[in-house]
Protein backbone atom coordinates (compact mmCIF):
# COMPACT_ATOMS: atom_id res chain seq x y z
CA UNK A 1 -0.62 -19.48 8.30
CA UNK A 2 -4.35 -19.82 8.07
CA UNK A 3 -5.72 -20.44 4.93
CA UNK A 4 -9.39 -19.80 5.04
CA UNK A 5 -11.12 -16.86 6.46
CA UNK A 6 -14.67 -17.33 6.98
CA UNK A 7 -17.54 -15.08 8.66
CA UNK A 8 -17.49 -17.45 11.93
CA UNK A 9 -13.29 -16.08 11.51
CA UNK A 10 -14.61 -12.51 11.46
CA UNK A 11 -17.53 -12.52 14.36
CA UNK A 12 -14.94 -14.32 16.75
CA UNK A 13 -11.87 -11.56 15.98
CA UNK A 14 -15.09 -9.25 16.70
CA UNK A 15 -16.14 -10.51 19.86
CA UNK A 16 -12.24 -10.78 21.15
CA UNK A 17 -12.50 -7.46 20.88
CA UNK A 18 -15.69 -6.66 22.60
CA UNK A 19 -14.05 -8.53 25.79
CA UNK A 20 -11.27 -7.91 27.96
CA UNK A 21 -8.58 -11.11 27.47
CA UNK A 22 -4.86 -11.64 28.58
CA UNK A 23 -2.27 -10.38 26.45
CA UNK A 24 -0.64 -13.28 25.87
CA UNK A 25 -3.50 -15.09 24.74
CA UNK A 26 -4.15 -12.63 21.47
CA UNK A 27 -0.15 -13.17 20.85
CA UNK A 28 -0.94 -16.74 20.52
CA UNK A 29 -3.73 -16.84 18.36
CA UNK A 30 -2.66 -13.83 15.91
CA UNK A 31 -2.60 -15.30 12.51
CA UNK A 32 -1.60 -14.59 9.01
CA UNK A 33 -5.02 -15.14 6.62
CA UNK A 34 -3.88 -15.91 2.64
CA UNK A 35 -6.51 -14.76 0.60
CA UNK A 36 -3.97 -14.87 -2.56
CA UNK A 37 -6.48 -15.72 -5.73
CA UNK A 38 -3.57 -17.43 -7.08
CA UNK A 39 -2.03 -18.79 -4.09
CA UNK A 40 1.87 -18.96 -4.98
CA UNK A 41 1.87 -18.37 -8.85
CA UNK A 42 2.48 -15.23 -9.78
CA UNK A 43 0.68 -15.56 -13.10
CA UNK A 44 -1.01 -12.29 -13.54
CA UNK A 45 2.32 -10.13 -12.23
CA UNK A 46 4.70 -12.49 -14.97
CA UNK A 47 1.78 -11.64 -17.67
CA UNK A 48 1.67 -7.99 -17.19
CA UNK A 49 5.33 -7.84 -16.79
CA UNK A 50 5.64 -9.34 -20.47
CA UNK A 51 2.80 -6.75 -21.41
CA UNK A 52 4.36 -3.81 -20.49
CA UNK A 53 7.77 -4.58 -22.00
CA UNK A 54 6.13 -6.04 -25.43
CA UNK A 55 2.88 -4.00 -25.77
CA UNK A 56 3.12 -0.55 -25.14
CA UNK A 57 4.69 2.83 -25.96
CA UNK A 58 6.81 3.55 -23.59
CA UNK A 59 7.87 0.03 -21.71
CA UNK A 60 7.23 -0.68 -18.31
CA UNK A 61 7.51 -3.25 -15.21
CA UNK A 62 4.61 -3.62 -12.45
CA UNK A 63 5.46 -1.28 -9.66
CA UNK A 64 4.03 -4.62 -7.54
CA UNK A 65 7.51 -5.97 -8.48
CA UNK A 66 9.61 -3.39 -6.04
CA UNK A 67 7.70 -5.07 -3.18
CA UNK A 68 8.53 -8.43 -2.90
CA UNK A 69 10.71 -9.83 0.76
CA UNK A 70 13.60 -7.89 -0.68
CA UNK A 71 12.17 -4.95 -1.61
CA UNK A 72 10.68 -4.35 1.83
CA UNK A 73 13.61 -4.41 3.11
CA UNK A 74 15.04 -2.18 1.30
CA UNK A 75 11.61 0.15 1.57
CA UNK A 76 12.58 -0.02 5.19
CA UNK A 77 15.75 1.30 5.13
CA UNK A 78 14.76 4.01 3.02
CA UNK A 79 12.24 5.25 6.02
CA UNK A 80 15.03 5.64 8.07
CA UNK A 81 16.64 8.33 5.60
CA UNK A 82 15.56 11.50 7.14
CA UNK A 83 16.04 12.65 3.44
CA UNK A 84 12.81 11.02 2.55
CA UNK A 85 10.47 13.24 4.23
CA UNK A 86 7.01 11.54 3.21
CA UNK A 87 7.22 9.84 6.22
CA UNK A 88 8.25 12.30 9.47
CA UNK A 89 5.47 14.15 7.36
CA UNK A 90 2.66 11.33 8.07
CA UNK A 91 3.68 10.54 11.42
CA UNK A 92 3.74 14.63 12.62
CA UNK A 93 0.30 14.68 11.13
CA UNK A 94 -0.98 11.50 13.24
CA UNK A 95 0.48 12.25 16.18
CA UNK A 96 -1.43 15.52 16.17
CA UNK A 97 -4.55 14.64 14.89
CA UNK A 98 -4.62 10.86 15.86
CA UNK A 99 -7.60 11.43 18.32
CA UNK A 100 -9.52 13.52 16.17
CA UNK A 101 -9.26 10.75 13.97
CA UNK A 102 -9.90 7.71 15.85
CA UNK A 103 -13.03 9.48 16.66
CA UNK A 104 -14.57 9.02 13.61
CA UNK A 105 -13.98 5.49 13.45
CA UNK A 106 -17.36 3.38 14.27
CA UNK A 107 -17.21 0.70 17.14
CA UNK A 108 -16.81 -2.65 15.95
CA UNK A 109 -15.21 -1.68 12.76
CA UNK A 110 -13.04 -4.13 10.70
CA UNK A 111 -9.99 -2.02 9.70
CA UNK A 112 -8.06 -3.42 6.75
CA UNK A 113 -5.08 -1.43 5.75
CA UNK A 114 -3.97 -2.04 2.34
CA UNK A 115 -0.02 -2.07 1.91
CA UNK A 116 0.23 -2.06 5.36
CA UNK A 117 4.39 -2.11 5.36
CA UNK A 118 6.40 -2.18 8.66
CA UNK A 119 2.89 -1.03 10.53
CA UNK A 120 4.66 1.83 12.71
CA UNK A 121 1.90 4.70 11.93
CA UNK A 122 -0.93 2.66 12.66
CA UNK A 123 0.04 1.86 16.12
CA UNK A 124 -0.51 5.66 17.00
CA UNK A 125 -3.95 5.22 15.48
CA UNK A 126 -4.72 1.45 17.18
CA UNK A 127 -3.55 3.49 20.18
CA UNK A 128 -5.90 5.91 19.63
CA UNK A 129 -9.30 3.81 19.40
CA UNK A 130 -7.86 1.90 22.42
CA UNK A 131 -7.75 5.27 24.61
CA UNK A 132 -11.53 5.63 23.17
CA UNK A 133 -12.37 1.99 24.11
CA UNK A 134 -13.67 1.75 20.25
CA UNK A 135 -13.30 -2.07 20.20
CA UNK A 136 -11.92 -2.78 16.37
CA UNK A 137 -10.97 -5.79 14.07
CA UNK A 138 -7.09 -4.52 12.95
CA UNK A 139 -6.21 -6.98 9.00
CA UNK A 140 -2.88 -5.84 7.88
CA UNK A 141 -2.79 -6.70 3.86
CA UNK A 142 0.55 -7.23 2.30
CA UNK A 143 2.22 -9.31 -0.56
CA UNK A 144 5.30 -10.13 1.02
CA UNK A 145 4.73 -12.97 3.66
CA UNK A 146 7.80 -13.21 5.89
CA UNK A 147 7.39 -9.40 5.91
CA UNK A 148 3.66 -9.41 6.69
CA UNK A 149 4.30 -11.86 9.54
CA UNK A 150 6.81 -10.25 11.07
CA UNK A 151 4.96 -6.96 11.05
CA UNK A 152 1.87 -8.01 12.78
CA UNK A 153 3.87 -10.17 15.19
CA UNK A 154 5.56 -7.00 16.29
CA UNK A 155 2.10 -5.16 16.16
CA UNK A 156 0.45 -7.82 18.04
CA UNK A 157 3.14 -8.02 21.19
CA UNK A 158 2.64 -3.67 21.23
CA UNK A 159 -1.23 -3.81 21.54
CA UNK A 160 -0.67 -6.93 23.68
CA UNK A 161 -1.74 -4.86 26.50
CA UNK A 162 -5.07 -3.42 24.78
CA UNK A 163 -8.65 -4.03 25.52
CA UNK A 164 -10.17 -3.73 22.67
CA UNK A 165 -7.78 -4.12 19.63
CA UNK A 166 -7.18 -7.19 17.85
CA UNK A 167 -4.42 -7.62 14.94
CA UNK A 168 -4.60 -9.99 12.15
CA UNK A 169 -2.94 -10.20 8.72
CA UNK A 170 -4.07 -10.61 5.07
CA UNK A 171 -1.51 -12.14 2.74
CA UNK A 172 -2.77 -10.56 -0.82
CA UNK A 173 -3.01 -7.84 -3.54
CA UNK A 174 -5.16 -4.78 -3.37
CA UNK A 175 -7.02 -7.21 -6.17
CA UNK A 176 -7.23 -9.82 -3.71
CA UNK A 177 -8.60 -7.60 -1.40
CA UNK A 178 -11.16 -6.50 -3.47
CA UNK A 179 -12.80 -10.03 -4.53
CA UNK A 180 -13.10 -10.75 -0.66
CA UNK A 181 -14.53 -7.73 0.30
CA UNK A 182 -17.12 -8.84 -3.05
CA UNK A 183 -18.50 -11.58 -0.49
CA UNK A 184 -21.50 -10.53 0.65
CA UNK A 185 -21.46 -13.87 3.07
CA UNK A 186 -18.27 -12.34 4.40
CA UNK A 187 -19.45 -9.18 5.61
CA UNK A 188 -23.06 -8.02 5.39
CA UNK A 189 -24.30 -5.44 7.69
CA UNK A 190 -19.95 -4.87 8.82
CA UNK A 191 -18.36 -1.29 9.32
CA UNK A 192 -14.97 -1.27 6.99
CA UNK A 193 -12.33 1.07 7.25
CA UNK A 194 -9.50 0.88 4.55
CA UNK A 195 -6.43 2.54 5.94
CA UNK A 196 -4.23 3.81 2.73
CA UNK A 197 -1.11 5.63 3.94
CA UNK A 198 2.45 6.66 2.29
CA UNK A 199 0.33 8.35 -0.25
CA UNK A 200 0.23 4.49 -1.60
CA UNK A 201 -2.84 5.45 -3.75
CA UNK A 202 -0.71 7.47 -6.22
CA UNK A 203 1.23 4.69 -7.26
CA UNK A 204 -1.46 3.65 -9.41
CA UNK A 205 -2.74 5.22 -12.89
CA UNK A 206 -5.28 7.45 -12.21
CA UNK A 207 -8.15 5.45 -13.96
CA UNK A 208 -6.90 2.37 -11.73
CA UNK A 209 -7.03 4.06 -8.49
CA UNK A 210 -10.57 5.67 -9.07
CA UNK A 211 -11.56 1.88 -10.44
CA UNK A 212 -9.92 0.60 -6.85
CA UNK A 213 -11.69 3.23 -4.54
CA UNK A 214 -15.17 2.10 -6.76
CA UNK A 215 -14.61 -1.39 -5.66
CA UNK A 216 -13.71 -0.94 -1.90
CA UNK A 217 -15.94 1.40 -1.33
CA UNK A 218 -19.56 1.22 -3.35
CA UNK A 219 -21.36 -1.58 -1.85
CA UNK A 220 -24.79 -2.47 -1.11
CA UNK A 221 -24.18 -5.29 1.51
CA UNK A 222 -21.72 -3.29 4.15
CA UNK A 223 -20.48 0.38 4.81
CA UNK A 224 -16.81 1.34 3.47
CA UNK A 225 -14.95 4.02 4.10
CA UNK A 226 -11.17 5.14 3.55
CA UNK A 227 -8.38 6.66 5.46
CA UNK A 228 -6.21 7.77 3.10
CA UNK A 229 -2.91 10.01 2.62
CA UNK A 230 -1.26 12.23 -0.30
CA UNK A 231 1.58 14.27 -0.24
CA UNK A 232 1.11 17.64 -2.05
CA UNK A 233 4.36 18.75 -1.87
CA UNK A 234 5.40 20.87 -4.49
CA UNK A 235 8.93 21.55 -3.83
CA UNK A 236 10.92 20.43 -6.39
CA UNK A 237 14.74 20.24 -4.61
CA UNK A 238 12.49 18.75 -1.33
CA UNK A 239 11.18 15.96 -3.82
CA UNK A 240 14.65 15.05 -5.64
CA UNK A 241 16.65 15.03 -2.93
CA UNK A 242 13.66 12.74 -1.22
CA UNK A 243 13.47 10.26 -4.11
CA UNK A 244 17.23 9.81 -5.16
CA UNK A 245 18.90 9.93 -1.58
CA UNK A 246 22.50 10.48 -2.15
CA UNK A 247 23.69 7.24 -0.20
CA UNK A 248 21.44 4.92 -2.30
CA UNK A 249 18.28 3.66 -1.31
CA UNK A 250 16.18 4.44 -3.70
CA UNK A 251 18.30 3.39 -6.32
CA UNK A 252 18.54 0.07 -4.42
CA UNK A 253 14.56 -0.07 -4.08
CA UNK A 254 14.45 0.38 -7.64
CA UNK A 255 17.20 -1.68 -8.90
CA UNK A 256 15.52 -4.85 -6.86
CA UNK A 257 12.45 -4.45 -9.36
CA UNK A 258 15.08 -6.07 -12.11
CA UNK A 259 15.85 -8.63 -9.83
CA UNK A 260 12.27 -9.97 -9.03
CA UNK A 261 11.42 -9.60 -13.05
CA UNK A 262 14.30 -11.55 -13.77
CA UNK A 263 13.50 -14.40 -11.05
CA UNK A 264 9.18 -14.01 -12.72
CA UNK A 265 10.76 -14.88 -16.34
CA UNK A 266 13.21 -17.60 -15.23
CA UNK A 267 15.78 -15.95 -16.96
CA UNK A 268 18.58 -13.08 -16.60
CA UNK A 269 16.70 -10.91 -18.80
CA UNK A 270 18.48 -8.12 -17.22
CA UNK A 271 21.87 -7.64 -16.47
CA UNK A 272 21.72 -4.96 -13.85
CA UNK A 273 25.03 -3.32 -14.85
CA UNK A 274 23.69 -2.52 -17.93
CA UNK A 275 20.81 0.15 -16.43
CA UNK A 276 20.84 2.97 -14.32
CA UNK A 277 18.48 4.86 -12.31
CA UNK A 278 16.25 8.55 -13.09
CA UNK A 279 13.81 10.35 -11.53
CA UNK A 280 11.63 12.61 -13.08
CA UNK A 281 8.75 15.37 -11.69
CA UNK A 282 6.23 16.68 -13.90
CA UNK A 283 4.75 20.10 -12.18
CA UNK A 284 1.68 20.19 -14.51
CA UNK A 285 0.98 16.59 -13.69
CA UNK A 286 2.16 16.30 -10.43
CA UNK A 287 3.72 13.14 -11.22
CA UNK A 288 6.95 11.90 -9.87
CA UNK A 289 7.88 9.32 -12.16
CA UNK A 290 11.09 6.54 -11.66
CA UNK A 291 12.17 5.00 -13.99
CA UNK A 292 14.94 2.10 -15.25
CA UNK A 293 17.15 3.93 -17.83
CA UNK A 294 19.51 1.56 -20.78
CA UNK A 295 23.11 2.18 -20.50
CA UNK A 296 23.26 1.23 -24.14
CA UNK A 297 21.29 -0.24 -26.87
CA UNK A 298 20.77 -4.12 -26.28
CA UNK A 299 18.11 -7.09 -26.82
CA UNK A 300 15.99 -8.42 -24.49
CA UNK A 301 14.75 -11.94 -25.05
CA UNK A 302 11.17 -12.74 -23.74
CA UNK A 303 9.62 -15.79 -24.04
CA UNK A 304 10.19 -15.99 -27.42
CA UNK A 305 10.44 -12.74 -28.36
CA UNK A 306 13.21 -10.10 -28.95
CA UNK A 307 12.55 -6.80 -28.27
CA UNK A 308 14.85 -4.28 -28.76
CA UNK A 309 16.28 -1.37 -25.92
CA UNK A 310 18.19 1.82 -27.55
CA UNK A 311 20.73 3.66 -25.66
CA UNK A 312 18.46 5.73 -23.11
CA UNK A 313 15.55 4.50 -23.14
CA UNK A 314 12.83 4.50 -20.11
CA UNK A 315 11.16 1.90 -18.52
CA UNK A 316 9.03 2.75 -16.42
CA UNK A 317 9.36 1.36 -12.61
CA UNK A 318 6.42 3.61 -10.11
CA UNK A 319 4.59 7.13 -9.94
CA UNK A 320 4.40 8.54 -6.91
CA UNK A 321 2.43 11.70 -7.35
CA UNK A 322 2.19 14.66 -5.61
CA UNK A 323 -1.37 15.15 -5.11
CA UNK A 324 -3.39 17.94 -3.30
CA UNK A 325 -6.61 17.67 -1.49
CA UNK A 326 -8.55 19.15 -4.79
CA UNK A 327 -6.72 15.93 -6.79
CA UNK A 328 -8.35 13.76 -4.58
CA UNK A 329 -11.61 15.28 -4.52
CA UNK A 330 -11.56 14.98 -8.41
CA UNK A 331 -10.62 11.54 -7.89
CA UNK A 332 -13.15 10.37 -5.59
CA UNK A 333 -15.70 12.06 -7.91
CA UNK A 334 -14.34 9.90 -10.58
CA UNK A 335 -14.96 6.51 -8.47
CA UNK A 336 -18.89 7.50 -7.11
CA UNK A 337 -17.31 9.10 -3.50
CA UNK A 338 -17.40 11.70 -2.01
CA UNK A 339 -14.98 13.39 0.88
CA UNK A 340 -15.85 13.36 4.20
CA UNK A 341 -13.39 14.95 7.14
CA UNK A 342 -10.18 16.35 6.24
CA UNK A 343 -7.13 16.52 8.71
CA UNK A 344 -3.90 18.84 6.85
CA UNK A 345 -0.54 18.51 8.47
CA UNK A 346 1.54 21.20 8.46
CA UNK A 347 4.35 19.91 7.00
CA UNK A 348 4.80 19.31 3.30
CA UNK A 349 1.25 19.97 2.71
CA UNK A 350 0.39 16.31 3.52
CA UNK A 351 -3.33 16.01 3.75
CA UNK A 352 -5.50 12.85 5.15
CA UNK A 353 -9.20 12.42 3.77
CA UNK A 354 -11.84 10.01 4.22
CA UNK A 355 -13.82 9.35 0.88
CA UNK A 356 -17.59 8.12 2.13
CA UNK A 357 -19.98 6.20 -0.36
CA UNK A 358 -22.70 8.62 -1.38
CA UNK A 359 -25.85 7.89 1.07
């Protein structure tokens, strides 16, 4: 794994991808970038999971804790549920409009996608730009590292054949991402393109994704732009039966959120038997909430502290809302953007935007 990633780093990836080279040779030098702030101590994740059990209304974990090397796993074996339809959804809607799309990308374009998972939709779109001979810089950011490795080695061997495609990965947090795209040494005068997809961006609050899309996006030293996807359905038996799959997945996707708290406090602060799982949509918020739910009333001891659980209580584990186009139009407006091209596939009402800096 490379640890620094320098401007030299960036113009070189560039002019890989400006020139013809053997396959085999872009296997080889693929690498794995760690722009982690905090290299391996979680401090910020183990200080806001003590914050959200200790200092609010209605507790909560980090949603970054379903995501560690166990959680992708089990994220993976959800997309393979053809219950969970947030994904046949995205990759309908790029397989249709995947040219359209890589059309609007610039040449020479660094393309950073943020959670970028097991990678499979953005081969269609790499696949794209390489049947347009758009030459592009691909950074995959993730948290999870055997995960990220392994998902841009596989990328890497399928665009092993391209012209005009190189693949790279970024070992950090959407934070991390934004404090390197802050370097004005890094990339002055560079095209970026931010791929969001699995309607990722509704995981956050809605104050934190607008103060996300701000940060990304509204700079005076490069152009940034966004690819990103919602989901809009609306269907409330399509939604449950998405987000509590009857053989388990979610649950388990959940579940390991307790897991990777436990191993951030050094301590079996939660026994696992003792909470269970809901799900819960709000139609006038559009909000799909999940949540960790006490099987009885019980102490947890935190650093210190005891804080005390009744018999049904919440805490709160992710939001995945169910946005439409209009939602993020609003929120773009919020963050200083404004939308650019729209592509709507026709199932599910997902919809794929690109919110431009204002000129």
């Amino acid at each position: 794994m490379a640890s620094i990633i320098s401007r030299a780093t960036l113009d070189a990836m560039s002019k890989t991808a400006e020139r013809p080279s053997n396959g085999d040779t872009r296997l080889e030098t693929t690498q794995i970038y760690d722009i982690r702030q905090h290299g391996d101590n979680p401090i910020d994740l183990r200080k806001e999971l003590v914050t959200g059990l200790t200092g609010s209304r209605e507790k909560n974990v980090p949603s970054l804790l379903l995501w560690d090397e166990q959680g992708q796993q089990h994220f993976e074996d959800i997309l393979h549920c053809p219950e969970y339809y947030p994904v046949g959804a995205e990759l309908k809607l790029f397989d249709q409009h995947s040219d359209s799309i890589a059309a609007s990308v610039k040449p020479n374009s660094i393309i950073i996608e943020l959670g970028a998972g097991n990678c499979k939709k953005t081969l269609t779109m790499l696949s794209a730009l390489e049947r347009k001979r758009k030459p592009v810089v691909y950074l995959a950011l993730d948290v999870a590292a055997d995960a990220l490795a392994q998902s841009v080695s596989t990328l890497a061997r399928l665009t092993s054949g391209f012209q005009h495609v190189v693949c790279h990965g970024l070992l950090g947090t959407y934070e991390d991402c934004a404090t390197l795209l802050s370097r004005e040494d890094l990339f002055h005068g560079q095209d970026i393109l931010f791929l969001w997809f699995g309607t990722s961006i509704t995981n956050l609050p809605w104050d934190a994704a607008a103060d996300l899309l701000r940060r990304l996006l509204c700079h005076k030293h490069c152009s940034a732009e966004m690819l990103v996807t919602v989901d809009g359905c609306q269907d409330l038996e399509m939604i449950n039966l998405s987000y509590d799959i009857p053989t388990g997945q979610i649950r388990s996707f959940v579940r390991n959120g307790l897991v990777h708290a436990n191993r951030l406090l050094d301590s079996e602060v939660f026994n696992l038997d003792d909470w269970d799982f809901e799900r819960c949509f709000d139609p006038q918020t559009r909000n799909l909430n999940l949540y960790h739910v006490a099987k009885k009333d019980m102490t947890l001891h935190v650093d210190g502290q005891d804080i005390p659980v009744v018999k049904g209580e919440r805490v709160h584990a992710i939001t995945s809302a169910k946005w439409t186009v209009e939602d993020v139009e609003r929120l773009s407006a919020s963050a200083g953007v404004v939308i650019g091209e729209k592509w709507i596939g026709p199932r599910a009402n997902i919809g794929t935007v690109i919110p431009n800096p204002p000129l």
